[in-house]
Protein backbone atom coordinates (compact mmCIF):
# COMPACT_ATOMS: atom_id res chain seq x y z
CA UNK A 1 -153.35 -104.53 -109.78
CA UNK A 2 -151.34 -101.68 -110.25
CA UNK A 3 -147.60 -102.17 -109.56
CA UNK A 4 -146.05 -99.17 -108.50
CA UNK A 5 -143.36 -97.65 -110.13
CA UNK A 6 -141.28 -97.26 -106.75
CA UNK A 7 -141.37 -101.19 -106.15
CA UNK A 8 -138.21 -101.70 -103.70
CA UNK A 9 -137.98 -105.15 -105.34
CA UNK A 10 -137.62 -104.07 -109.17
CA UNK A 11 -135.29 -101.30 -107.83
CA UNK A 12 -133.07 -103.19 -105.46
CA UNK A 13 -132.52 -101.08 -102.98
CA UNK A 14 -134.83 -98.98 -100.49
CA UNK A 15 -137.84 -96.23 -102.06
CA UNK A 16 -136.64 -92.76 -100.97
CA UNK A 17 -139.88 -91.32 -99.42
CA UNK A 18 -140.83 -87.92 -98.30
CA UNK A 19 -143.54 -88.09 -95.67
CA UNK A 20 -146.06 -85.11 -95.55
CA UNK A 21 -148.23 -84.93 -92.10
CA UNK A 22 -150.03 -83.21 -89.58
CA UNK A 23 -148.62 -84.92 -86.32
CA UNK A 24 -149.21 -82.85 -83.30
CA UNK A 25 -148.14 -82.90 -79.82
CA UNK A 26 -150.87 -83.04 -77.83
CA UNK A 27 -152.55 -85.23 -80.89
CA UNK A 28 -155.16 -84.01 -82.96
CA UNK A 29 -155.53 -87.24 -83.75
CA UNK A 30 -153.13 -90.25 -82.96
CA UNK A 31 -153.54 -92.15 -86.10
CA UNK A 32 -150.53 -89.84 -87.13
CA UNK A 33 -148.54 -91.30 -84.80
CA UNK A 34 -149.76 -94.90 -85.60
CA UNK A 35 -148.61 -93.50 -89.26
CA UNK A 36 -145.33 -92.15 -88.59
CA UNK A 37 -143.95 -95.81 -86.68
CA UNK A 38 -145.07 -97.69 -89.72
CA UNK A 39 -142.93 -95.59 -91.98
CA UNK A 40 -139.79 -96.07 -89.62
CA UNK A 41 -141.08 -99.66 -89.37
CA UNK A 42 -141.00 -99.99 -93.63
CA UNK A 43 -137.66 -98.39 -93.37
CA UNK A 44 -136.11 -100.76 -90.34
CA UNK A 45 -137.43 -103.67 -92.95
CA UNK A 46 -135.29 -101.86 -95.32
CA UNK A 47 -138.47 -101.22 -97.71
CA UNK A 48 -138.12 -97.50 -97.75
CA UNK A 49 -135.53 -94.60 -97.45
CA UNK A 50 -137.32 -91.87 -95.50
CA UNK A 51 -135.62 -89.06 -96.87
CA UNK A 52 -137.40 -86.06 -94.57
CA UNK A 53 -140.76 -85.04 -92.83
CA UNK A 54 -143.17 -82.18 -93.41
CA UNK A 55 -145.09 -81.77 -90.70
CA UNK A 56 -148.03 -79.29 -91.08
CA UNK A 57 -147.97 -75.49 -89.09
CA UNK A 58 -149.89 -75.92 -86.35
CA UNK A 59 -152.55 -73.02 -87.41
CA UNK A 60 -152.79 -74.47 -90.77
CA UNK A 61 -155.65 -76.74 -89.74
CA UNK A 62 -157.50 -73.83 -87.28
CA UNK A 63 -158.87 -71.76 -89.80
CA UNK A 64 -162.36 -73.19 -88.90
CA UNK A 65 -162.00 -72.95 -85.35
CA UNK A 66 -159.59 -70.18 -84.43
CA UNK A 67 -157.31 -71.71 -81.63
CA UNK A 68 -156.50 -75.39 -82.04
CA UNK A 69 -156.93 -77.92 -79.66
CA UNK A 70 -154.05 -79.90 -79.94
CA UNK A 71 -150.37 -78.82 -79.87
CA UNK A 72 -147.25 -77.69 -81.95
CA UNK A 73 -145.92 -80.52 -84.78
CA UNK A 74 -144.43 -83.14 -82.66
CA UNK A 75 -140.77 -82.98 -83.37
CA UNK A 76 -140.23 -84.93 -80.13
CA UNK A 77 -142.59 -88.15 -81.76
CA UNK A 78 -139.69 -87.53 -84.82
CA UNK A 79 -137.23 -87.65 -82.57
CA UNK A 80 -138.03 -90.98 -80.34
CA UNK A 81 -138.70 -92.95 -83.38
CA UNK A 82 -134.98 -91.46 -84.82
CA UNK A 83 -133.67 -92.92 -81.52
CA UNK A 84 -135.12 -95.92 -81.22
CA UNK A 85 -134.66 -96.76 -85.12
CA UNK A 86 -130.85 -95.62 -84.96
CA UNK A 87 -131.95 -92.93 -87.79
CA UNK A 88 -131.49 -89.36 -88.53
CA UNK A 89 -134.74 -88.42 -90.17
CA UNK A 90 -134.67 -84.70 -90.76
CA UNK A 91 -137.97 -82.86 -90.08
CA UNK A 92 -139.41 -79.80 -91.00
CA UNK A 93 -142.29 -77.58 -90.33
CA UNK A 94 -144.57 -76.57 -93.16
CA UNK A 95 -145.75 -73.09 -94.29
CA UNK A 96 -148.20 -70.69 -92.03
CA UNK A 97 -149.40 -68.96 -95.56
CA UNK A 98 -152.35 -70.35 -97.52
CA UNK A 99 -151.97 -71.57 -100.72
CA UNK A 100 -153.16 -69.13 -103.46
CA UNK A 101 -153.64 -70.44 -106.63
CA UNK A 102 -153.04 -67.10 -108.21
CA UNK A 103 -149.42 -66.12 -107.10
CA UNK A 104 -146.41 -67.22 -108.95
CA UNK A 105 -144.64 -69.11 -106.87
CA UNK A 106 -142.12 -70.41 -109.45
CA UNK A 107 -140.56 -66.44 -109.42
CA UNK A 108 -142.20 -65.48 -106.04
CA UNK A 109 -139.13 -66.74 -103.70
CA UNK A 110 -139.15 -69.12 -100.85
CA UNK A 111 -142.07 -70.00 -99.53
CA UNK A 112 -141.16 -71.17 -96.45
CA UNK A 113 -139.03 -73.91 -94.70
CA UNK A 114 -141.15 -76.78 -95.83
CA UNK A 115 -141.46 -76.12 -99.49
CA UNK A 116 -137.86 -75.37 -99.76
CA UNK A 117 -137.38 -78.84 -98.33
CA UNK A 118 -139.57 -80.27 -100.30
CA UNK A 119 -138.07 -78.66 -104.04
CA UNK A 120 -134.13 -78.80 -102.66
CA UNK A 121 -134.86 -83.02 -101.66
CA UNK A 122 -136.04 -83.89 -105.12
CA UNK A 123 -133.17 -81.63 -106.95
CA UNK A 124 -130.88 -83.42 -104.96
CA UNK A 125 -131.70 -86.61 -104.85
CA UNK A 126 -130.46 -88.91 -107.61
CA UNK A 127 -133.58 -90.90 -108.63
CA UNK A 128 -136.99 -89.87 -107.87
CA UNK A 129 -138.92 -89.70 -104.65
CA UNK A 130 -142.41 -90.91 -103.28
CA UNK A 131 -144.65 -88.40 -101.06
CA UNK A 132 -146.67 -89.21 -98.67
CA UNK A 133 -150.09 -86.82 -98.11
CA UNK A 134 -151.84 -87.12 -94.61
CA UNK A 135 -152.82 -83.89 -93.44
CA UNK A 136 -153.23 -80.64 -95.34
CA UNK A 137 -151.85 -80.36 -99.18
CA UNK A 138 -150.46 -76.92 -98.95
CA UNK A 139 -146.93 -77.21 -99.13
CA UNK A 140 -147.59 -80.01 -101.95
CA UNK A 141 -149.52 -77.51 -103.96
CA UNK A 142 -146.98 -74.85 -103.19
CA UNK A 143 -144.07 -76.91 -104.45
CA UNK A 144 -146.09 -78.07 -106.86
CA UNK A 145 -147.00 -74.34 -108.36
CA UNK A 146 -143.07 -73.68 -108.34
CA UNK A 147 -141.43 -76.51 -109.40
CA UNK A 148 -143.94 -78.44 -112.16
CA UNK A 149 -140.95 -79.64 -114.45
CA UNK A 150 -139.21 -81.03 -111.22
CA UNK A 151 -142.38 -83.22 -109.85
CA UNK A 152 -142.38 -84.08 -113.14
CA UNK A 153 -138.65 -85.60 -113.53
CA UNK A 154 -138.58 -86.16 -109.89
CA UNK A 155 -141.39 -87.19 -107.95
CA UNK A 156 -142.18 -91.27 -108.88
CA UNK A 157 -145.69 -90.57 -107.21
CA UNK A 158 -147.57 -88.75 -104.51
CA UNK A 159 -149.96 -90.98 -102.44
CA UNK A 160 -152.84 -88.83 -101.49
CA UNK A 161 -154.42 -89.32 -98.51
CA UNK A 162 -157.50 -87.12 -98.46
CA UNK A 163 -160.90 -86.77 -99.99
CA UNK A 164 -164.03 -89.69 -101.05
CA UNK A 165 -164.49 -91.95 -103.50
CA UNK A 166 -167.64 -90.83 -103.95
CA UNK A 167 -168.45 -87.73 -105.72
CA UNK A 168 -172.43 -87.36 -104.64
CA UNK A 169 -172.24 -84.21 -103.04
CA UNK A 170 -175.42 -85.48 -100.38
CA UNK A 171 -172.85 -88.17 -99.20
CA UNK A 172 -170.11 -85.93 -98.08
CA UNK A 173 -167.63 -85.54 -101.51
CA UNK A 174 -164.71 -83.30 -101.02
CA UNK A 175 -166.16 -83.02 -97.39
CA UNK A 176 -163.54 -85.06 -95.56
CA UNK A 177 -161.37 -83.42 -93.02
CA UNK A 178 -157.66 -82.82 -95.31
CA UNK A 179 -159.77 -81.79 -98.11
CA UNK A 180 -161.63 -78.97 -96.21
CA UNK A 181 -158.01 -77.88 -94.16
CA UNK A 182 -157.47 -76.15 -97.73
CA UNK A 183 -159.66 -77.24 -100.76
CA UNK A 184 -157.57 -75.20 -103.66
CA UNK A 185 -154.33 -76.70 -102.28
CA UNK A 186 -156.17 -80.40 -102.81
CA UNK A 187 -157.32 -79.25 -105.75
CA UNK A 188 -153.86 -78.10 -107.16
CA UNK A 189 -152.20 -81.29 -106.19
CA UNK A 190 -154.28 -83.27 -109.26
CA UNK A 191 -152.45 -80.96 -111.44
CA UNK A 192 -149.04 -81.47 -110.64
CA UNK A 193 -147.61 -83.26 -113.41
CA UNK A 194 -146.59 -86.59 -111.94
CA UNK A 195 -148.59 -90.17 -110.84
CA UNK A 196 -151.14 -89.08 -108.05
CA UNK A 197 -152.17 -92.29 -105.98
CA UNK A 198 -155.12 -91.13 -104.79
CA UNK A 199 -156.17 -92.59 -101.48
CA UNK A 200 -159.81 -90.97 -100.49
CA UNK A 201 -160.25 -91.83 -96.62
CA UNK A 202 -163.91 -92.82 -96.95
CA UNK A 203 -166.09 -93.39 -99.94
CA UNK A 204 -168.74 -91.76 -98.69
CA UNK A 205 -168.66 -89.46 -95.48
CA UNK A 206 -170.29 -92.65 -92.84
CA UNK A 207 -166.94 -93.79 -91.32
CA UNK A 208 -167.48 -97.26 -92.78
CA UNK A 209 -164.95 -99.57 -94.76
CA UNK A 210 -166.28 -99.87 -98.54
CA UNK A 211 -164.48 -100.28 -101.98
CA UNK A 212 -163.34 -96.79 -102.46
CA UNK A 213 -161.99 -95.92 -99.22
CA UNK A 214 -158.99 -96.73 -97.43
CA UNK A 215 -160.50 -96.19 -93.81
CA UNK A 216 -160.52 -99.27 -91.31
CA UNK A 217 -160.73 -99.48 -87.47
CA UNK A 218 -158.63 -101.87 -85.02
CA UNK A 219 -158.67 -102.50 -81.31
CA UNK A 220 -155.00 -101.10 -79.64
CA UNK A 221 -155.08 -104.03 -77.69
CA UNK A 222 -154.44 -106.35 -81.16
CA UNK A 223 -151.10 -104.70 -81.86
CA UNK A 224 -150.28 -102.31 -78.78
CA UNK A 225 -149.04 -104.70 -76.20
CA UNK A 226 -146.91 -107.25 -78.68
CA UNK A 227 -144.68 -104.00 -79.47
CA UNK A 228 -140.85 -103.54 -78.05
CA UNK A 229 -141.18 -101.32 -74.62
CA UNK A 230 -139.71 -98.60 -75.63
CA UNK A 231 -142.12 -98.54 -78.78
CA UNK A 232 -144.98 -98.71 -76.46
CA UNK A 233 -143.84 -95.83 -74.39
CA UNK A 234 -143.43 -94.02 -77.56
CA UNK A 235 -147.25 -94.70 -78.48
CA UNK A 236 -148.06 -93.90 -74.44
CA UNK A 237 -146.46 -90.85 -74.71
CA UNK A 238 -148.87 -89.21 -77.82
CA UNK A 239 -151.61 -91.69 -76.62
CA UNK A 240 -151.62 -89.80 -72.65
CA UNK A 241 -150.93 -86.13 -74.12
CA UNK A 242 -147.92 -86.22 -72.00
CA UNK A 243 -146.68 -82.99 -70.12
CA UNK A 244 -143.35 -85.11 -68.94
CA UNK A 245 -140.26 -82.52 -70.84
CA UNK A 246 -137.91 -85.56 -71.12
CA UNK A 247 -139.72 -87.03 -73.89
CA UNK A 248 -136.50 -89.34 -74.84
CA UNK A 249 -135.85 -90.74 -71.46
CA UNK A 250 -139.65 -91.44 -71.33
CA UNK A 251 -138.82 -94.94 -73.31
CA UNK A 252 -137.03 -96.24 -71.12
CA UNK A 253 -138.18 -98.57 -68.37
CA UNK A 254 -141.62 -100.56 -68.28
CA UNK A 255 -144.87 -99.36 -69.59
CA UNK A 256 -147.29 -98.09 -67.27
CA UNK A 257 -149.28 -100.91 -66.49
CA UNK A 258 -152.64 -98.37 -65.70
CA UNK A 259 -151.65 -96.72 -69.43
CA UNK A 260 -151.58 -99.76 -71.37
CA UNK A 261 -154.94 -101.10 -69.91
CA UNK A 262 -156.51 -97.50 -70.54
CA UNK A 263 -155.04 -97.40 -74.12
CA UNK A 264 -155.20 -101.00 -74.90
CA UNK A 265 -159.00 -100.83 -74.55
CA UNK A 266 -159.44 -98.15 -77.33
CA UNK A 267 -160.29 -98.34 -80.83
CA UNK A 268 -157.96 -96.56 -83.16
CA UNK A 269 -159.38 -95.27 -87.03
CA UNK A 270 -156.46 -95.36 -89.58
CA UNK A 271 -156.03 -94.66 -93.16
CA UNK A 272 -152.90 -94.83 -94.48
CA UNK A 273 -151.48 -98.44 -94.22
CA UNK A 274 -152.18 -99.81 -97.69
CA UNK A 275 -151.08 -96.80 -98.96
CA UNK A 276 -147.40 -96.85 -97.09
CA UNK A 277 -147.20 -100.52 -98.26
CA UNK A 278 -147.70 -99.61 -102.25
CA UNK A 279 -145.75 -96.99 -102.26
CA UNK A 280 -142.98 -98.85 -100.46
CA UNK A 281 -143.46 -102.10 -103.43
CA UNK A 282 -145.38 -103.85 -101.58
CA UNK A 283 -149.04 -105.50 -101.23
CA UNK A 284 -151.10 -107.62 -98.34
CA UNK A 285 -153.03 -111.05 -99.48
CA UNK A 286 -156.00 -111.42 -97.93
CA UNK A 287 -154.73 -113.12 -94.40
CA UNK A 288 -152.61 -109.65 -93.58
CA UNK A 289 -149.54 -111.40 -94.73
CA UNK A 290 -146.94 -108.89 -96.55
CA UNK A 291 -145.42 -109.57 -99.65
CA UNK A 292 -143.77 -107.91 -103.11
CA UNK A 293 -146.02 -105.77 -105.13
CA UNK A 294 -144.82 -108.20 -108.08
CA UNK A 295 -146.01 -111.58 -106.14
CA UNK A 296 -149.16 -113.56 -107.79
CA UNK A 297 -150.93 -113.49 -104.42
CA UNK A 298 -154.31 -112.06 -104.26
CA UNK A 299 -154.04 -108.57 -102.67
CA UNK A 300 -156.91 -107.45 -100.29
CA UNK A 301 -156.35 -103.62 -101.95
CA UNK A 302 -154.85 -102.54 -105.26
CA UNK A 303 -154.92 -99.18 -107.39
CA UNK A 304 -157.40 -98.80 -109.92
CA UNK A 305 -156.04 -96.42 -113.35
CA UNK A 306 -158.37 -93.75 -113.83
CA UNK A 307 -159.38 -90.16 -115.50
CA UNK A 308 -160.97 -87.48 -113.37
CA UNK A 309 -162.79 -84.10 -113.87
CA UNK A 310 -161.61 -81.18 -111.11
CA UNK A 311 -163.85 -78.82 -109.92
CA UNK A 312 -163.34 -76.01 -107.70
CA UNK A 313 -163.84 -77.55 -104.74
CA UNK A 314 -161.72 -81.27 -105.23
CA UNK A 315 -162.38 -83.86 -107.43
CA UNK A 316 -165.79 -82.93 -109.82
CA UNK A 317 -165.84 -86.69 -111.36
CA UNK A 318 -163.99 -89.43 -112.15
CA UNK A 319 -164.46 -92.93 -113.93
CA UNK A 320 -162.64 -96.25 -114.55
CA UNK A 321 -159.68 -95.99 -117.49
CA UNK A 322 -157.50 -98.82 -118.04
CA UNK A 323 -155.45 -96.64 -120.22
CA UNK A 324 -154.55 -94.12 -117.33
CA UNK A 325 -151.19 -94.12 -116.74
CA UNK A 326 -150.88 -91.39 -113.86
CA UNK A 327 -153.86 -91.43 -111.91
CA UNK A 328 -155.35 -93.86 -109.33
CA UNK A 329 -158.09 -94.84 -107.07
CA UNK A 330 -157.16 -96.69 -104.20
CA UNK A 331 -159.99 -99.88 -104.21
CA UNK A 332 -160.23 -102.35 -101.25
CA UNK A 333 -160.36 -105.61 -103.15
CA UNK A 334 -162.34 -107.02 -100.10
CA UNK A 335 -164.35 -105.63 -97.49
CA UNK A 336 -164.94 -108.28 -95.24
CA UNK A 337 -161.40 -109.24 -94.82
CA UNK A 338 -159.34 -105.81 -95.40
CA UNK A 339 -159.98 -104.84 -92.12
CA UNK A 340 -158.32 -107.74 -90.21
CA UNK A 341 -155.64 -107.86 -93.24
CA UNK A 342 -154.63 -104.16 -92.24
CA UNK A 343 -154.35 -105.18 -88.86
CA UNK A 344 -151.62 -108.03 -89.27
CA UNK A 345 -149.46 -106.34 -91.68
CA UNK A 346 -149.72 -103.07 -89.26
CA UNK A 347 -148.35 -105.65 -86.43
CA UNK A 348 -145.42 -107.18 -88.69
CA UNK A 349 -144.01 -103.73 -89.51
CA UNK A 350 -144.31 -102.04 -85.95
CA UNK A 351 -143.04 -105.53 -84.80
CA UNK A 352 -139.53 -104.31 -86.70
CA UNK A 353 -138.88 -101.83 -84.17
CA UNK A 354 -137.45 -103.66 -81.51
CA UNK A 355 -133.95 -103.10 -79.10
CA UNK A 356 -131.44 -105.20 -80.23
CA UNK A 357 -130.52 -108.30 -77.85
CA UNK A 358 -127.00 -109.59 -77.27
CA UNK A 359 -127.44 -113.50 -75.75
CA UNK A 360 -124.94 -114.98 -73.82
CA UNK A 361 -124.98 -118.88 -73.14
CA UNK A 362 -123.32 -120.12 -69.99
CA UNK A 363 -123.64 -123.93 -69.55
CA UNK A 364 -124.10 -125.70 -66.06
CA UNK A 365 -124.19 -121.68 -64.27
CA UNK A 366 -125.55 -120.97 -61.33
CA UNK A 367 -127.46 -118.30 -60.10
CA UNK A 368 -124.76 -116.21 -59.13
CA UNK A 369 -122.59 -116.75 -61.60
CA UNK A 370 -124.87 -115.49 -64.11
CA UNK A 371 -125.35 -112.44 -62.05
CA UNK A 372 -121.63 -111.58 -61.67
CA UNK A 373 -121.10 -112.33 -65.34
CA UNK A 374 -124.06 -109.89 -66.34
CA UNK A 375 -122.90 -107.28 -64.22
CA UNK A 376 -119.44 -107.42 -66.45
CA UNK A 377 -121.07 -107.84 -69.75
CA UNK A 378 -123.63 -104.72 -68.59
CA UNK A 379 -120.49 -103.01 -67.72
CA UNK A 380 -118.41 -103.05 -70.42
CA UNK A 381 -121.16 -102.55 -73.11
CA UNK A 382 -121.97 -99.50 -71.50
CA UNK A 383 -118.75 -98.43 -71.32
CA UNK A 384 -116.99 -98.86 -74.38
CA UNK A 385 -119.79 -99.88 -76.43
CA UNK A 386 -121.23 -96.44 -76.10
CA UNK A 387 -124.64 -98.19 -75.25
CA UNK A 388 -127.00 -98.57 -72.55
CA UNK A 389 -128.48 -101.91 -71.27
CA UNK A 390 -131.95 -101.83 -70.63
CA UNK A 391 -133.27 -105.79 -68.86
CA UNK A 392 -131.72 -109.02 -68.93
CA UNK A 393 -133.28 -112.08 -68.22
CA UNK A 394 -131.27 -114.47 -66.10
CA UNK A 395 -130.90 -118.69 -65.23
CA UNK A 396 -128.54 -120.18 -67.59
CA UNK A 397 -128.77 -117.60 -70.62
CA UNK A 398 -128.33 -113.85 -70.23
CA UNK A 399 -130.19 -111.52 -73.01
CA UNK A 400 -128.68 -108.18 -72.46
CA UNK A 401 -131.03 -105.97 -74.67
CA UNK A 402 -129.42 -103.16 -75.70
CA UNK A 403 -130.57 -99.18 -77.63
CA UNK A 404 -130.98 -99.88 -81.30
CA UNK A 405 -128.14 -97.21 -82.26
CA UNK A 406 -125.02 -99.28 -81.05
């Protein structure tokens, strides 16, 4: 097994992270959103620093299909997850220009608000940075073009999410979806000089879990309704396509009952877990539990060192090379069980985002006595806690659960 350079446990302190997506609001599809709580959930556990989000233009991924079906990068997804998580994750949106692999872009200028993110993060920050890769690679490859010697001193590792194991062209190779948003842009992220975790969604284009691809498929229902409230009105909110404007006061109260059966009952495809948990220094044994990247369990995925031919349109060829030091395959260790593995350590990390509860013993109270001393408790948090109570529960203890950021 491969342990990764940015392992939070050899470095004793959280992995700064850049996170690289095409979330959408309405959803293209929700697995981003499924994505982008696991990240905040890995950074609640204190496993990762997010340090900023790229989130795709909205007409980067229409250039097959003219007007897009889904909506503009959902800032507002960014924003209940920074409220509920008592963060301050910056976002950014990505550039509307193709890559070109023939323009300078070292001497060209800016090239937009999410490349210059991207380059002025890693000058700034004072040890090097993961990125994360789940939609298109074309501010990657920009940044990339301009800024090799930086990636290079920089960047501890970009986990790509995109592409197939295999490379028979009859079985789909460089046919998946993130490849074909911009193939040169994939292409030019191979050649950035710095450790490429390559994560290929399938192995072969059949949507079916299998050695070399990180795709699996859970029920909603298994994770969805053990969540915090407020975290499942987050999910209801991208899951629905919501119209409603006030997309932060949406968390509050109960989940609609009618939306959580609806949503529970669906099956959601997903891609990125194992990746998020390497990168962040950590692997998953074979029962979903989560553990150091550095433990002697057995993990149900690991990185496989490897060399690789490019062609024009992705990855030409590649083959096994123990002596590889900056390029992997992603391999699920087992197929049976990797599913159901993915599933539980998906669960422990959304379980992380949670309101914070105050509890308040009274011995021998009675019913209105706990009332009366609830009300005061509600009161003063609110007021000079700067904090809002959301439920209690009552009888002889009172659990005042409280917003995250107090």
């Amino acid at each position: 097994t491969v342990v990764p350079p940015c392992c939070s446990q050899d470095m004793g302190h959280p992995v700064p992270v850049i996170h690289h997506t095409d979330l959408y609001h309405p959803h293209n599809d929700p697995d981003d959103h499924w994505d982008l709580a696991t990240l905040y959930g890995l950074m609640t556990r204190g496993n990762i620093d997010l340090k900023g989000i790229v989130i795709d233009h909205p007409l980067n991924a229409a250039k097959e299909s003219n007007e897009p079906t889904w909506g503009d990068p959902a800032l507002c997804a960014v924003g209940q997850l920074n409220h509920l998580c008592g963060s301050a994750v910056p976002v950014v949106v990505g550039s509307s220009n193709p890559f070109d692999p023939d323009t300078d872009y070292a001497s060209s200028g800016s090239a937009g608000s999410g490349v210059d993110f991207l380059l002025q993060t890693l000058e700034e920050s004072l040890e090097p940075i993961a990125i994360t890769v789940t939609g298109s690679c074309r501010d990657i490859a920009i940044a990339g073009k301009a800024a090799p010697d930086l990636f290079q001193e920089k960047c501890r590792g970009i986990y790509l999410n995109a592409g197939t194991g295999t490379t028979d062209q009859s079985k789909g190779a460089n046919q998946e979806w993130n490849v074909l948003l911009e193939p040169e842009a994939y292409r030019a992220v191979f050649e950035i000089p710095c450790p490429i975790y390559w994560v290929p969604c399938f192995e072969a284009m059949d949507f079916r879990v299998a050695t070399y691809g990180s795709y699996w498929t859970f029920n909603q229902r298994e994770i969805l309704p053990a969540l915090s409230q407020p975290l499942q009105n987050y999910f209801l909110y991208a899951l629905s396509r919501s119209e409603d404007p006030k997309w932060l006061r949406y968390l509050d109260g109960k989940p609609d009952p009618d939306l959580m059966k609806q949503f529970s009952a669906q099956r959601r495809n997903m891609w990125c877990t194992a990746g998020f948990l390497h990168m962040a220094g950590l692997i998953c044994d074979m029962e979903g539990m989560i553990h150091f990247a550095d433990s002697s369990v057995e993990s149900v995925f690991s990185f496989e060192p490897i060399s690789m031919t490019l062609g024009s349109g992705g990855v030409k060829d590649w083959r096994s090379d123990p002596q590889s030091t900056d390029r992997f395959i992603f391999k699920v260790r087992d197929v049976e069980r990797y599913p159901c593995a993915m599933t539980a350590a998906l669960k422990t990390v959304l379980s992380e985002i949670a309101p914070s509860e105050v509890k308040v013993r009274i011995e021998d109270a009675t019913g209105p006595l706990v009332s009366r001393t609830f009300a005061i408790l509600k009161d003063r948090i609110e007021h000079r806690c700067s904090a809002r109570v959301i439920e209690s529960a009552s009888d002889a203890e009172i659990v005042l659960t409280i917003d995250a950021d107090l």
